[in-house]
PDB file of N, CA and C in Angstrom:
ATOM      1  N   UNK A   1     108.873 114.469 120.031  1.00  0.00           N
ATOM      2  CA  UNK A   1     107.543 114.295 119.483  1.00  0.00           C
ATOM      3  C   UNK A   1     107.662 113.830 118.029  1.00  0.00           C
ATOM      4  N   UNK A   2     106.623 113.012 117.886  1.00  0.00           N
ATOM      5  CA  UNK A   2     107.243 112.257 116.488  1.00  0.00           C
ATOM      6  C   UNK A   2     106.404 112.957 115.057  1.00  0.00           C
ATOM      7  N   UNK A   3     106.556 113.421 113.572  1.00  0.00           N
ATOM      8  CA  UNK A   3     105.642 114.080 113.113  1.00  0.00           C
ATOM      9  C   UNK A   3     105.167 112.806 112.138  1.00  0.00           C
ATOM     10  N   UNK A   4     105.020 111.397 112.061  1.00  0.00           N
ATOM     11  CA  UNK A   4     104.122 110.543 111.837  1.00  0.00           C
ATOM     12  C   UNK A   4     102.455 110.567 111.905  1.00  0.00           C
ATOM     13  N   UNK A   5     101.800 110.845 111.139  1.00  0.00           N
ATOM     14  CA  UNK A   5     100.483 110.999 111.214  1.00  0.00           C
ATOM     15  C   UNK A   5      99.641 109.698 111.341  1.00  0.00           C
ATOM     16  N   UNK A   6      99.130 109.544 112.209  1.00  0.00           N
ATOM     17  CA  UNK A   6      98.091 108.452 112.750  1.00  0.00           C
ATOM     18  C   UNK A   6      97.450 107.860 111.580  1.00  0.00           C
ATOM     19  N   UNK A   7      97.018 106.263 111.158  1.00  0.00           N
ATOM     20  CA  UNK A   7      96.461 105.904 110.183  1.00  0.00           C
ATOM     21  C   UNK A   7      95.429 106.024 110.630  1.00  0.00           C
ATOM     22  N   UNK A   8      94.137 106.018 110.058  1.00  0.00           N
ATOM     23  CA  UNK A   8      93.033 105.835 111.069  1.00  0.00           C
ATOM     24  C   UNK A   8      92.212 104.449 109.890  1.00  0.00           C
ATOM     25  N   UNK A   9      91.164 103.958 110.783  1.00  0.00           N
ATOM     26  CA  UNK A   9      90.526 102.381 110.168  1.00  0.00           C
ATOM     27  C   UNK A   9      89.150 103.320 110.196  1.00  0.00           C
ATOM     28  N   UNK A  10      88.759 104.069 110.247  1.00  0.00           N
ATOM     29  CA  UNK A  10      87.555 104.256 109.807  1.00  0.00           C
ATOM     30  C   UNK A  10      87.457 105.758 109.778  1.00  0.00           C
ATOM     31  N   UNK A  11      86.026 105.930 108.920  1.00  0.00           N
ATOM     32  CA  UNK A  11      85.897 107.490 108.766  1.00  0.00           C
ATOM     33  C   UNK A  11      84.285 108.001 109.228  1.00  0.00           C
ATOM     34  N   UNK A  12      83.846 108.937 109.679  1.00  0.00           N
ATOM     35  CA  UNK A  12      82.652 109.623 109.293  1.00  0.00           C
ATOM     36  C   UNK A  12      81.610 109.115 108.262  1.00  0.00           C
ATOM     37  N   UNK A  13      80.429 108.903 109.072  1.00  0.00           N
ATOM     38  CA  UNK A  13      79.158 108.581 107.827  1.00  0.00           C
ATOM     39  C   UNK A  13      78.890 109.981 106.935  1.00  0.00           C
ATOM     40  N   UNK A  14      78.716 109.832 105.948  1.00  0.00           N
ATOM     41  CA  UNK A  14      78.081 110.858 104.989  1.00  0.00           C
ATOM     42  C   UNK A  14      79.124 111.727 104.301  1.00  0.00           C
ATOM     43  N   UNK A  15      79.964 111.804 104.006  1.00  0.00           N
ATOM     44  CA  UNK A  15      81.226 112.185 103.056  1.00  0.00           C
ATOM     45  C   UNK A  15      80.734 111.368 101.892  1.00  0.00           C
ATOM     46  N   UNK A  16      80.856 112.398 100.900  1.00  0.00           N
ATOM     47  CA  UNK A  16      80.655 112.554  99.560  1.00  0.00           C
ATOM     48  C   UNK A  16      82.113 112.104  99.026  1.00  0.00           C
ATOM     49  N   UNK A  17      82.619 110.974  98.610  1.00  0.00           N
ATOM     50  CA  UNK A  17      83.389 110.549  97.993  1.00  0.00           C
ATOM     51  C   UNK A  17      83.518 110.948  95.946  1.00  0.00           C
ATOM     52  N   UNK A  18      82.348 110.851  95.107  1.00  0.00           N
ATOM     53  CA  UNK A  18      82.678 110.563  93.859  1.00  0.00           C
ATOM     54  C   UNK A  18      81.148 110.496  93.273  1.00  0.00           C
ATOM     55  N   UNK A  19      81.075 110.763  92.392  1.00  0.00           N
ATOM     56  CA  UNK A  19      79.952 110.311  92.016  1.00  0.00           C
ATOM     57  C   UNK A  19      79.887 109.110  91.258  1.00  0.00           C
ATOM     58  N   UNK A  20      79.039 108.092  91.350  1.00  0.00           N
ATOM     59  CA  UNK A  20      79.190 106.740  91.072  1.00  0.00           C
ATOM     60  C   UNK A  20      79.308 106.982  89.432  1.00  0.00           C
ATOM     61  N   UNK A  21      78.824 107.985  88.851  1.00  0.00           N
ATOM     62  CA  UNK A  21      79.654 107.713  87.006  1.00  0.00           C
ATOM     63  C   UNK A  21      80.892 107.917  86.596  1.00  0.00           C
ATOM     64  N   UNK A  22      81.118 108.233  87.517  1.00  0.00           N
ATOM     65  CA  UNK A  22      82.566 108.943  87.154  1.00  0.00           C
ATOM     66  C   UNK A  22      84.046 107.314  87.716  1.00  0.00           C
ATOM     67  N   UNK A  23      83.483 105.921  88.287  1.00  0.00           N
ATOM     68  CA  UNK A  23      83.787 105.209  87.712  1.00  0.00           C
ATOM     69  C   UNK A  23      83.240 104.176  87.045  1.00  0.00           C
ATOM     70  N   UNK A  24      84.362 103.223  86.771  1.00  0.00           N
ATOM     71  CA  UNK A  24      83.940 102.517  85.190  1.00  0.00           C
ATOM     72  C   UNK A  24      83.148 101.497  86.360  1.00  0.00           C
ATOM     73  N   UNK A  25      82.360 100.247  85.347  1.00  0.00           N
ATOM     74  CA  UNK A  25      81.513  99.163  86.143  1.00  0.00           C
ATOM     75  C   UNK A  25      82.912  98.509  85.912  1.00  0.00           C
ATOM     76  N   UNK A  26      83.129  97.479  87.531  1.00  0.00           N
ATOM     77  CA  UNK A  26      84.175  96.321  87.244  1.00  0.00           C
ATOM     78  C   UNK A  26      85.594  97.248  87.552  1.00  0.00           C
ATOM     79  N   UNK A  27      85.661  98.300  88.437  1.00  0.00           N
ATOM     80  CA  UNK A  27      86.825  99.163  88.796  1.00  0.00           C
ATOM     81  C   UNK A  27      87.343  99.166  89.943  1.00  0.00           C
ATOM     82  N   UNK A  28      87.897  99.864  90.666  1.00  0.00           N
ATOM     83  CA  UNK A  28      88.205 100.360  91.794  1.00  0.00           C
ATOM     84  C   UNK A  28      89.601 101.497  91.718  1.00  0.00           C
ATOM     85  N   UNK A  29      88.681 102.121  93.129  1.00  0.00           N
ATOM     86  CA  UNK A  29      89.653 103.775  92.998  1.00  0.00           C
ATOM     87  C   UNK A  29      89.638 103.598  94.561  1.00  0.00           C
ATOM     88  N   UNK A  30      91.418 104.731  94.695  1.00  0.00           N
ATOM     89  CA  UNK A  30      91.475 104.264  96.173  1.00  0.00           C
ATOM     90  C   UNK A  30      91.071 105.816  96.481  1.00  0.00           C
ATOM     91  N   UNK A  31      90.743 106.317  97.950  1.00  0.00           N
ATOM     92  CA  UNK A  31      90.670 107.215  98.594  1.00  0.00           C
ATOM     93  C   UNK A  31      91.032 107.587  99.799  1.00  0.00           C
ATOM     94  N   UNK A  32      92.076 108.929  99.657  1.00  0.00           N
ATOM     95  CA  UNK A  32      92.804 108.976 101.260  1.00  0.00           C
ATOM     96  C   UNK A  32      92.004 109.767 102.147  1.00  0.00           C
ATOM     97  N   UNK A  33      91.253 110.395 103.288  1.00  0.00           N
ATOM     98  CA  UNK A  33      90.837 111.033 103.652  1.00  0.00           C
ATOM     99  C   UNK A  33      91.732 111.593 104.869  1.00  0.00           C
ATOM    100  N   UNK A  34      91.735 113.084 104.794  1.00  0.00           N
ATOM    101  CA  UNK A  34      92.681 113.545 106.005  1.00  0.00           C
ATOM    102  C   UNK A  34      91.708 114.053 106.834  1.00  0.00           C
ATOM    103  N   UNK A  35      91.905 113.853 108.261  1.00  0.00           N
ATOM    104  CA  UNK A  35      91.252 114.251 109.034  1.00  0.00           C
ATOM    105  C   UNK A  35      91.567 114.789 110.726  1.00  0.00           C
ATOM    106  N   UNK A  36      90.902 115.517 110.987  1.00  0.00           N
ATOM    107  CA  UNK A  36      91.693 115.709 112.564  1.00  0.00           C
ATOM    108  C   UNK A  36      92.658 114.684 113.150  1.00  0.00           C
ATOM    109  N   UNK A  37      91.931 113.564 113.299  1.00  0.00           N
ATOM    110  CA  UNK A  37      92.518 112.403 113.826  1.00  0.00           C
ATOM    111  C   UNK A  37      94.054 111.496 113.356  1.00  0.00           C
ATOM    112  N   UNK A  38      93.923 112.153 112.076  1.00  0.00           N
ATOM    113  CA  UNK A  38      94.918 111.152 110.979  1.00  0.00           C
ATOM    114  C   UNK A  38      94.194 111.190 110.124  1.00  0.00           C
ATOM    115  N   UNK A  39      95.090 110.194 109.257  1.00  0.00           N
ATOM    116  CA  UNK A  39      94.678 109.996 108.072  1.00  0.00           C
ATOM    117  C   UNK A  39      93.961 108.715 107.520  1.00  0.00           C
ATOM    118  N   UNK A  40      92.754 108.034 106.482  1.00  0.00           N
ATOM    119  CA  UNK A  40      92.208 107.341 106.227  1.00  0.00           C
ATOM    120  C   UNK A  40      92.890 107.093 104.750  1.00  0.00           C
ATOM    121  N   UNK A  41      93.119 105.938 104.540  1.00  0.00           N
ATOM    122  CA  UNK A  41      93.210 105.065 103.069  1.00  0.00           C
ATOM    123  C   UNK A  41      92.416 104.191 103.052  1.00  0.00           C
ATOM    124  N   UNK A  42      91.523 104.029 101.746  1.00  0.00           N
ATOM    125  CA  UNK A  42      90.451 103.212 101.605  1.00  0.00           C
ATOM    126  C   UNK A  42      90.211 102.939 100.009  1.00  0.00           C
ATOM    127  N   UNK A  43      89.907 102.293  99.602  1.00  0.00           N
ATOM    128  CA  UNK A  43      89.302 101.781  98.341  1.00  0.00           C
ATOM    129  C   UNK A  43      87.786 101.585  98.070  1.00  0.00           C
ATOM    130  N   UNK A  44      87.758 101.621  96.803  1.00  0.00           N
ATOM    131  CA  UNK A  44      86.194 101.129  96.497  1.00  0.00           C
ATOM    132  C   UNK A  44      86.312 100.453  95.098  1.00  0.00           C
ATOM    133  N   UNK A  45      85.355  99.548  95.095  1.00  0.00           N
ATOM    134  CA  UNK A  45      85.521  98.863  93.975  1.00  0.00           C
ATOM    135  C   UNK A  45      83.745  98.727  93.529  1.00  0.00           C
ATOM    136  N   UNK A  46      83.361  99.120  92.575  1.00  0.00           N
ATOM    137  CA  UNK A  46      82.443  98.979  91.773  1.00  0.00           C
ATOM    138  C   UNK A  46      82.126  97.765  91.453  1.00  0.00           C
ATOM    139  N   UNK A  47      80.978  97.428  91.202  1.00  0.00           N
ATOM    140  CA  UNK A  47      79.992  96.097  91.003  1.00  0.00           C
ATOM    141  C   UNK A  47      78.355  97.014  90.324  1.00  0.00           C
ATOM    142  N   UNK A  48      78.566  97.032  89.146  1.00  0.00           N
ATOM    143  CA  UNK A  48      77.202  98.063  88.623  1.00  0.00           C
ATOM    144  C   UNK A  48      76.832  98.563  89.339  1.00  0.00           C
ATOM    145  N   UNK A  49      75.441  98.616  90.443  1.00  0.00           N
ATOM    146  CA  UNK A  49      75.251  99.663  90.981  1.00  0.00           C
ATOM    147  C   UNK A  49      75.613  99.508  92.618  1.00  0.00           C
ATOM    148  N   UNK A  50      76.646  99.003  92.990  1.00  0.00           N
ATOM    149  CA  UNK A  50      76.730  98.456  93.967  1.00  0.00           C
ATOM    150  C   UNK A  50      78.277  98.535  94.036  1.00  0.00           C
ATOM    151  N   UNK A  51      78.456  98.654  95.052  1.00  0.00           N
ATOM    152  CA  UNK A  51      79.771  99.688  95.596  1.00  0.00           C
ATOM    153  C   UNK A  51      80.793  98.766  97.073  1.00  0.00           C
ATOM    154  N   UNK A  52      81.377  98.137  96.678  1.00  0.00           N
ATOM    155  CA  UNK A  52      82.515  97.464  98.127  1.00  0.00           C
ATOM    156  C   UNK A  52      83.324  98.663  98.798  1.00  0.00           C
ATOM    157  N   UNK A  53      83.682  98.839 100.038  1.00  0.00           N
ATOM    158  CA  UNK A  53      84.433  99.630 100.223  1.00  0.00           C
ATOM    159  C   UNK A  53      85.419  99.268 101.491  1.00  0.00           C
ATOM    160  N   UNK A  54      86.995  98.727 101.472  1.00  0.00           N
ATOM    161  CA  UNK A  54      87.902  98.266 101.906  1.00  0.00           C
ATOM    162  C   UNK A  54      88.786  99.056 103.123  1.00  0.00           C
ATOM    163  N   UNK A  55      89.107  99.765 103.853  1.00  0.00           N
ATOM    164  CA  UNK A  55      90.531  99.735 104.449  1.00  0.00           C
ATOM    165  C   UNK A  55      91.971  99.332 103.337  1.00  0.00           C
ATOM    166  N   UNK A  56      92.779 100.061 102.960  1.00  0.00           N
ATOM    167  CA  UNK A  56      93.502  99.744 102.375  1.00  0.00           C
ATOM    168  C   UNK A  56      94.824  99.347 103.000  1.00  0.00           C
ATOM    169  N   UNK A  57      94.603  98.035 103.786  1.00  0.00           N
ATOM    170  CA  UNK A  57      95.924  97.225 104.079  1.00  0.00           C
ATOM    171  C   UNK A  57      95.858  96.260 104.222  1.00  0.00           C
ATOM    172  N   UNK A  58      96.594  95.219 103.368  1.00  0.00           N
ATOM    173  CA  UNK A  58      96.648  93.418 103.547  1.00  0.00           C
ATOM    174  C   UNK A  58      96.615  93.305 104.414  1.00  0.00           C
ATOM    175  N   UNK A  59      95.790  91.992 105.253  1.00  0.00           N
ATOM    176  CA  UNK A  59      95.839  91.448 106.556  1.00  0.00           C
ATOM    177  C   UNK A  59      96.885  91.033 106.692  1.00  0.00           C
ATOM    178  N   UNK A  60      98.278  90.013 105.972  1.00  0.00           N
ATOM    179  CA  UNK A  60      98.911  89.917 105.575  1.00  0.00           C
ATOM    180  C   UNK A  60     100.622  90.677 106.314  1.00  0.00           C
ATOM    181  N   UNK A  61     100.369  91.793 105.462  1.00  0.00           N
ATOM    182  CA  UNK A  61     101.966  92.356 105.832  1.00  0.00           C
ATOM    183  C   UNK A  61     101.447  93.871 106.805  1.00  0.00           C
ATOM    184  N   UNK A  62      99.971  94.255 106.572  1.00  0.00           N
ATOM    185  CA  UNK A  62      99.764  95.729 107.145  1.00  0.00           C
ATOM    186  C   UNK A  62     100.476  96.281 105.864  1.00  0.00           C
ATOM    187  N   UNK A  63     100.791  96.298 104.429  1.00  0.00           N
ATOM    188  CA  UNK A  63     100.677  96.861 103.607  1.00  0.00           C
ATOM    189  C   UNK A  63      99.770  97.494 102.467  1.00  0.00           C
ATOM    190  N   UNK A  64      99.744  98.751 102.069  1.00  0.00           N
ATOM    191  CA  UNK A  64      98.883  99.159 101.088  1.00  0.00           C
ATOM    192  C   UNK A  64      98.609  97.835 100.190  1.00  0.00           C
ATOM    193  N   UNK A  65      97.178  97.836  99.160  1.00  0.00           N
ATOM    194  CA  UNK A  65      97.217  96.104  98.539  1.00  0.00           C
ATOM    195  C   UNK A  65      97.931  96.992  96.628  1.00  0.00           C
ATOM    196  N   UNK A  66      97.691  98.123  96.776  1.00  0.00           N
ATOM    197  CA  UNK A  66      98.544  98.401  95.334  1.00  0.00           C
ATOM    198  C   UNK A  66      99.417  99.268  95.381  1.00  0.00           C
ATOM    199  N   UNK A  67     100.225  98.214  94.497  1.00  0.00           N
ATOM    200  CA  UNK A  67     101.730  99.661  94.117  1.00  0.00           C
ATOM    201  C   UNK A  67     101.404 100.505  93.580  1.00  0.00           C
ATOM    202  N   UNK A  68     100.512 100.314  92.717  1.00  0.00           N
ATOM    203  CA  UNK A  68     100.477 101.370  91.565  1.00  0.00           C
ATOM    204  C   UNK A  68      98.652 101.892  91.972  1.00  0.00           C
ATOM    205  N   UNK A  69      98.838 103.080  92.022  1.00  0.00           N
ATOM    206  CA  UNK A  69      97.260 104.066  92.196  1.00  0.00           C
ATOM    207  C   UNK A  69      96.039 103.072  91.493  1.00  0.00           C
ATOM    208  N   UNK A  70      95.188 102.779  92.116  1.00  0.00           N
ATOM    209  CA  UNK A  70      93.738 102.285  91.914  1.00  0.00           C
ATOM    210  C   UNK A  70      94.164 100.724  91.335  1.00  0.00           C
ATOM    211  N   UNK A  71      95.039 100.048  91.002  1.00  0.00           N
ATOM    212  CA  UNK A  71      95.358  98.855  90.362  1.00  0.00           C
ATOM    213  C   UNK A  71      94.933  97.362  91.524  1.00  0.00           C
ATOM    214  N   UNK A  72      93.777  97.557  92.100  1.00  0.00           N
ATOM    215  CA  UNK A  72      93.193  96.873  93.201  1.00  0.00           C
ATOM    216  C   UNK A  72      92.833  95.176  92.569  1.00  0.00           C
ATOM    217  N   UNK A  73      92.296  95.525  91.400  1.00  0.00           N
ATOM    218  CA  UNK A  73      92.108  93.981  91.378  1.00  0.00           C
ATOM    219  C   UNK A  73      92.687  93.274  90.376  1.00  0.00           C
ATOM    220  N   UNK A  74      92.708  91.910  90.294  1.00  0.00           N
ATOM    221  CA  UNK A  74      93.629  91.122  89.580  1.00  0.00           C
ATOM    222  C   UNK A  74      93.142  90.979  88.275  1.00  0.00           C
ATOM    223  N   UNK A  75      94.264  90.971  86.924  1.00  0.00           N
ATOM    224  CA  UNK A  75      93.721  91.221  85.721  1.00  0.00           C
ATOM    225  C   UNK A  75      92.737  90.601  85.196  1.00  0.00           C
ATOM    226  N   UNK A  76      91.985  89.593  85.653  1.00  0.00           N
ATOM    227  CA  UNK A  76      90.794  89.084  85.288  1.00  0.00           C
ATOM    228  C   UNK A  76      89.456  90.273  86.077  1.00  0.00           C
ATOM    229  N   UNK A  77      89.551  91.223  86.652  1.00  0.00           N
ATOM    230  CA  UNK A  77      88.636  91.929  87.471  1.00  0.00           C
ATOM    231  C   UNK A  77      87.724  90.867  88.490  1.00  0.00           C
ATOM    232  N   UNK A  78      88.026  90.404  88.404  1.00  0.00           N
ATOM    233  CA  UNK A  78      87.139  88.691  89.251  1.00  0.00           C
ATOM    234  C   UNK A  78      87.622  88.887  90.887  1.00  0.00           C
ATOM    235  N   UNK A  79      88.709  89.757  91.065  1.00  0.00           N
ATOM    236  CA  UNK A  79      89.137  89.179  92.274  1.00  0.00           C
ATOM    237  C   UNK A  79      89.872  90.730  92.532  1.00  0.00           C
ATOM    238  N   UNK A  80      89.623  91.134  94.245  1.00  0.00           N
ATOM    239  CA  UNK A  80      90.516  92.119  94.586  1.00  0.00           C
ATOM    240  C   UNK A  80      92.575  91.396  94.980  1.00  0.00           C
ATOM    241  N   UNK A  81      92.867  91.890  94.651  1.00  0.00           N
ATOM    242  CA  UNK A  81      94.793  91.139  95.115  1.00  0.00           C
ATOM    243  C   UNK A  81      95.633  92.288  95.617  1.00  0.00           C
ATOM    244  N   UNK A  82      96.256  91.472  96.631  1.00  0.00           N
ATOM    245  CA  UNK A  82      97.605  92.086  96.714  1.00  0.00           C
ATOM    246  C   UNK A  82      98.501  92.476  95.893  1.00  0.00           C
ATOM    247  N   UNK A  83      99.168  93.350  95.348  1.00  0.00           N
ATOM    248  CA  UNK A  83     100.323  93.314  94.942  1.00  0.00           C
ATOM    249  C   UNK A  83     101.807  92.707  95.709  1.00  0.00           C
ATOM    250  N   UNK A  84     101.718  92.561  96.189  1.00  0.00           N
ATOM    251  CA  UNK A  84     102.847  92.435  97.251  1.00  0.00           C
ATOM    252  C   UNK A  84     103.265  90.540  97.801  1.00  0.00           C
ATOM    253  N   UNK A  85     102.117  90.197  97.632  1.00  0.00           N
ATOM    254  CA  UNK A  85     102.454  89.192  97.841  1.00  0.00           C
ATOM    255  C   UNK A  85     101.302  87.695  97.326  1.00  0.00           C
ATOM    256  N   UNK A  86     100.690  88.581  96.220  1.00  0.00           N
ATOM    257  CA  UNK A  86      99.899  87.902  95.425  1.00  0.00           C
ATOM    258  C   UNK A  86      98.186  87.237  96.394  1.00  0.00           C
ATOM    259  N   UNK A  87      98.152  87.463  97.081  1.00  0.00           N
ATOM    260  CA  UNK A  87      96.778  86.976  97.863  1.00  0.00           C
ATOM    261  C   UNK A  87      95.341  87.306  97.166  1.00  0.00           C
ATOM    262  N   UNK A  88      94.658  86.593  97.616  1.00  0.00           N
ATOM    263  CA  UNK A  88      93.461  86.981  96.176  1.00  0.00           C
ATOM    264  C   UNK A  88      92.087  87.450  97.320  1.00  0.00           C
ATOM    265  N   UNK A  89      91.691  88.320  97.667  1.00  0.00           N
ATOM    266  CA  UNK A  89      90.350  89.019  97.861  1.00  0.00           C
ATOM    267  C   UNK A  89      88.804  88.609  97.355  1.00  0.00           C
ATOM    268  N   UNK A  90      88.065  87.465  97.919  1.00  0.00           N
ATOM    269  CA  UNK A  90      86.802  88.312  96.978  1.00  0.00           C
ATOM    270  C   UNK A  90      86.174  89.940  97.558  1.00  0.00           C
ATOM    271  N   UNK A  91      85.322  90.005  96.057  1.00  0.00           N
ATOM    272  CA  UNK A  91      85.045  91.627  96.214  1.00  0.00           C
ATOM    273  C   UNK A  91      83.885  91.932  96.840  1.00  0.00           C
ATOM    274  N   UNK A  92      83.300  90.966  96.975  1.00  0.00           N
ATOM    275  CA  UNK A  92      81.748  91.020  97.778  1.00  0.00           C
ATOM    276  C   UNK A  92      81.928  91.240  99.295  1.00  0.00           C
ATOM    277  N   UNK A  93      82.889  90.301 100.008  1.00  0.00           N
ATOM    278  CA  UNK A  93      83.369  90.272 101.531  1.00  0.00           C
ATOM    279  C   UNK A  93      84.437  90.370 101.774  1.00  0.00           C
ATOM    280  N   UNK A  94      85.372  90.721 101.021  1.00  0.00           N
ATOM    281  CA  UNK A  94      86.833  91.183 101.273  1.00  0.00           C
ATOM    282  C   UNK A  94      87.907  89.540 101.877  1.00  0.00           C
ATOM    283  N   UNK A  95      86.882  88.595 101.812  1.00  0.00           N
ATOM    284  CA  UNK A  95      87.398  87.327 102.272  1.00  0.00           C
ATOM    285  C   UNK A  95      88.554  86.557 102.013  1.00  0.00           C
ATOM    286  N   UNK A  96      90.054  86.710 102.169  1.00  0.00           N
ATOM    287  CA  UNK A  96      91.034  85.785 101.830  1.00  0.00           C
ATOM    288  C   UNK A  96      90.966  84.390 100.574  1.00  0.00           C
ATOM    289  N   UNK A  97      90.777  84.321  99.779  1.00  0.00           N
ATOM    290  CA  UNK A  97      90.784  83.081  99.099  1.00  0.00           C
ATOM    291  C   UNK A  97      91.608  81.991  98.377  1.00  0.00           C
ATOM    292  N   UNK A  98      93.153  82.536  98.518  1.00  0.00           N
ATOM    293  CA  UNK A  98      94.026  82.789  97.625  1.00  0.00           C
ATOM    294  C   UNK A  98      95.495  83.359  98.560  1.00  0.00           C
ATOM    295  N   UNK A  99      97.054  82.309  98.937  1.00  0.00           N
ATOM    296  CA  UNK A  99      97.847  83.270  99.300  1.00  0.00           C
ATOM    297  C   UNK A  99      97.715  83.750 100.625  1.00  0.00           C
ATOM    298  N   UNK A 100      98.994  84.328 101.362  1.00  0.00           N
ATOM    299  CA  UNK A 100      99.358  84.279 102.684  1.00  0.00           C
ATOM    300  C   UNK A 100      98.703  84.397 103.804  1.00  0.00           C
ATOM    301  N   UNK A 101      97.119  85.016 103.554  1.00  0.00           N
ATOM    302  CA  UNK A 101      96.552  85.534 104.952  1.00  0.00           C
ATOM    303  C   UNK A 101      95.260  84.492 104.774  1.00  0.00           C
ATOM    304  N   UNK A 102      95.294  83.485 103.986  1.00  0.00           N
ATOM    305  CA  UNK A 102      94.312  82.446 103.574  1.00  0.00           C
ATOM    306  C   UNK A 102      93.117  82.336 105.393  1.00  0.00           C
ATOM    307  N   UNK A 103      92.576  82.418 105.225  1.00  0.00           N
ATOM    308  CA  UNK A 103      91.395  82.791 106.752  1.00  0.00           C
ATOM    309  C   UNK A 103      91.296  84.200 106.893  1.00  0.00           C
ATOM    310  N   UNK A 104      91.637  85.242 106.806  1.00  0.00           N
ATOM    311  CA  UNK A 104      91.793  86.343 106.749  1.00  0.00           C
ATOM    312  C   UNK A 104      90.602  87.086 106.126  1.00  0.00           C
ATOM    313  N   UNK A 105      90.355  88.457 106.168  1.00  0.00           N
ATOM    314  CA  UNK A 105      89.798  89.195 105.589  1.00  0.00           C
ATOM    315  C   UNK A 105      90.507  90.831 105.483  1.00  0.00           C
ATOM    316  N   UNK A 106      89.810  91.136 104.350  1.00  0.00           N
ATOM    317  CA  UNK A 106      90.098  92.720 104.785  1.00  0.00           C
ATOM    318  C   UNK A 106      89.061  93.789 105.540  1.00  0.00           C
ATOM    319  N   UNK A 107      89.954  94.539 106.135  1.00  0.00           N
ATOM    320  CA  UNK A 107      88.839  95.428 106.950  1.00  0.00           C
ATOM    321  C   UNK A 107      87.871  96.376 106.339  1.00  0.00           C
ATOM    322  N   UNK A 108      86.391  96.292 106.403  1.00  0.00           N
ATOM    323  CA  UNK A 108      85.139  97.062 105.817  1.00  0.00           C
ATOM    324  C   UNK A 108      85.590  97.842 105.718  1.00  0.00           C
ATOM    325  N   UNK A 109      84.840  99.191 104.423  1.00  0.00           N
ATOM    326  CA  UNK A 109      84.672 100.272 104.919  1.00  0.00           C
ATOM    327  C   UNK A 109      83.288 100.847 104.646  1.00  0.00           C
ATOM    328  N   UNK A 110      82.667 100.943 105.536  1.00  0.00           N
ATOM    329  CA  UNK A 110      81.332 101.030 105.177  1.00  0.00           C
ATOM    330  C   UNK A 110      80.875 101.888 104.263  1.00  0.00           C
ATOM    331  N   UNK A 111      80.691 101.959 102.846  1.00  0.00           N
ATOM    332  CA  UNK A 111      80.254 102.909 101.701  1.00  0.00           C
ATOM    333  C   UNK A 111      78.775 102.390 100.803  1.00  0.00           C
ATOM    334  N   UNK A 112      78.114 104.008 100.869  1.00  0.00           N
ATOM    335  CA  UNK A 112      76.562 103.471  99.909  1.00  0.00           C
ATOM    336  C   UNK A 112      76.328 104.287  98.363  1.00  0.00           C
ATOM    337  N   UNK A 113      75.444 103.931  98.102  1.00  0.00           N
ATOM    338  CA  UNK A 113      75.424 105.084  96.413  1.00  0.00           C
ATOM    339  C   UNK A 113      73.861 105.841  97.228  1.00  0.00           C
ATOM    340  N   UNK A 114      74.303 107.364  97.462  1.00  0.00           N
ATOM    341  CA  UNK A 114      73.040 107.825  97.431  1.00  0.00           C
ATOM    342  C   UNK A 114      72.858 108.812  96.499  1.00  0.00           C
ATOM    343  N   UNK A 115      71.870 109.094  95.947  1.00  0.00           N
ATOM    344  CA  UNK A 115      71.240 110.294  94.723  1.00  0.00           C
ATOM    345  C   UNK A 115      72.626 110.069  94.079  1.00  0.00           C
ATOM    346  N   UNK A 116      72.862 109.247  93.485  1.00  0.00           N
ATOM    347  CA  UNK A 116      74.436 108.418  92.367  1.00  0.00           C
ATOM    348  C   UNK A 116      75.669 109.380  92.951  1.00  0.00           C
ATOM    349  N   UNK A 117      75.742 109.956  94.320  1.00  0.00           N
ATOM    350  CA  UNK A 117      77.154 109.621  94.871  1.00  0.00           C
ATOM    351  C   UNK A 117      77.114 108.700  95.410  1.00  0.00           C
ATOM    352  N   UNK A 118      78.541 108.219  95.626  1.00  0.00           N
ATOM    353  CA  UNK A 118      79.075 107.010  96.379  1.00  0.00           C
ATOM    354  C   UNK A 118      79.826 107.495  98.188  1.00  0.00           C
ATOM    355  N   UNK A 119      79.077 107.568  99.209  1.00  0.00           N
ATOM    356  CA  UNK A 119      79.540 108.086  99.939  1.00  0.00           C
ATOM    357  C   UNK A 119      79.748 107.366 101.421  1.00  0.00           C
ATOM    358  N   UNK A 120      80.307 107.779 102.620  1.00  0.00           N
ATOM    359  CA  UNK A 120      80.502 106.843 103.315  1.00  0.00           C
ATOM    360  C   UNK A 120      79.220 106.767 103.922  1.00  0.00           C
ATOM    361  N   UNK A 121      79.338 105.367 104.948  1.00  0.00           N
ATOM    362  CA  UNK A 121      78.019 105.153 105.201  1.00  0.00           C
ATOM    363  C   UNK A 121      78.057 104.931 107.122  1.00  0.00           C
TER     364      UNK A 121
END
């Protein structure tokens, strides 16, 4: 029996993630969620009051998109990227624009701001 824990691509509506002040405008923070099933990795990236929320793995390699904790988008903040192999994200539709998975997207994760948490949706 193998002790590998299941990734999982989606989570539960209504989990209270963060409260939307607590990040900056023009950010993103990733979030793991453990759950019966496995486990969830996901991101969110801020847009003032308006909130993207990702699956955290390049279409690409099936790799996490940052080495380093929350470091999601590229130093201009203009664009979500890979680390790994430089591919460029927009942040509105997760759409390939840029780099290896060019047609590609990344997988939703459905997230809303209600009473200024940011929670799943």
């Amino acid at each position: 029996m193998s002790d590998a824990v299941a990734r999982l691509t989606e989570t539960p509506a209504g989990v209270q993630l963060c409260r939307l002040d607590t990040m900056a405008d023009h950010s993103a923070r990733n979030f793991v969620l453990q759950m019966r099933a496995g486990r969830f990795h996901g991101f969110i990236v801020r847009s003032g009051d308006r909130v993207h929320g990702y699956v955290d793995r390049c279409p690409h390699a099936g790799l996490p998109l940052a080495q380093r904790l929350d470091e999601y988008l590229a130093p201009d903040g203009q664009w979500i990227a890979c680390s790994w192999h430089g591919a460029l994200f927009q942040i509105e539709d997760g759409a390939c624009r840029a780099g290896p998975c060019m047609g590609q997207s990344l997988m939703s994760w459905p997230v809303a701001v209600r009473d200024e948490w940011i929670v799943t949706a």
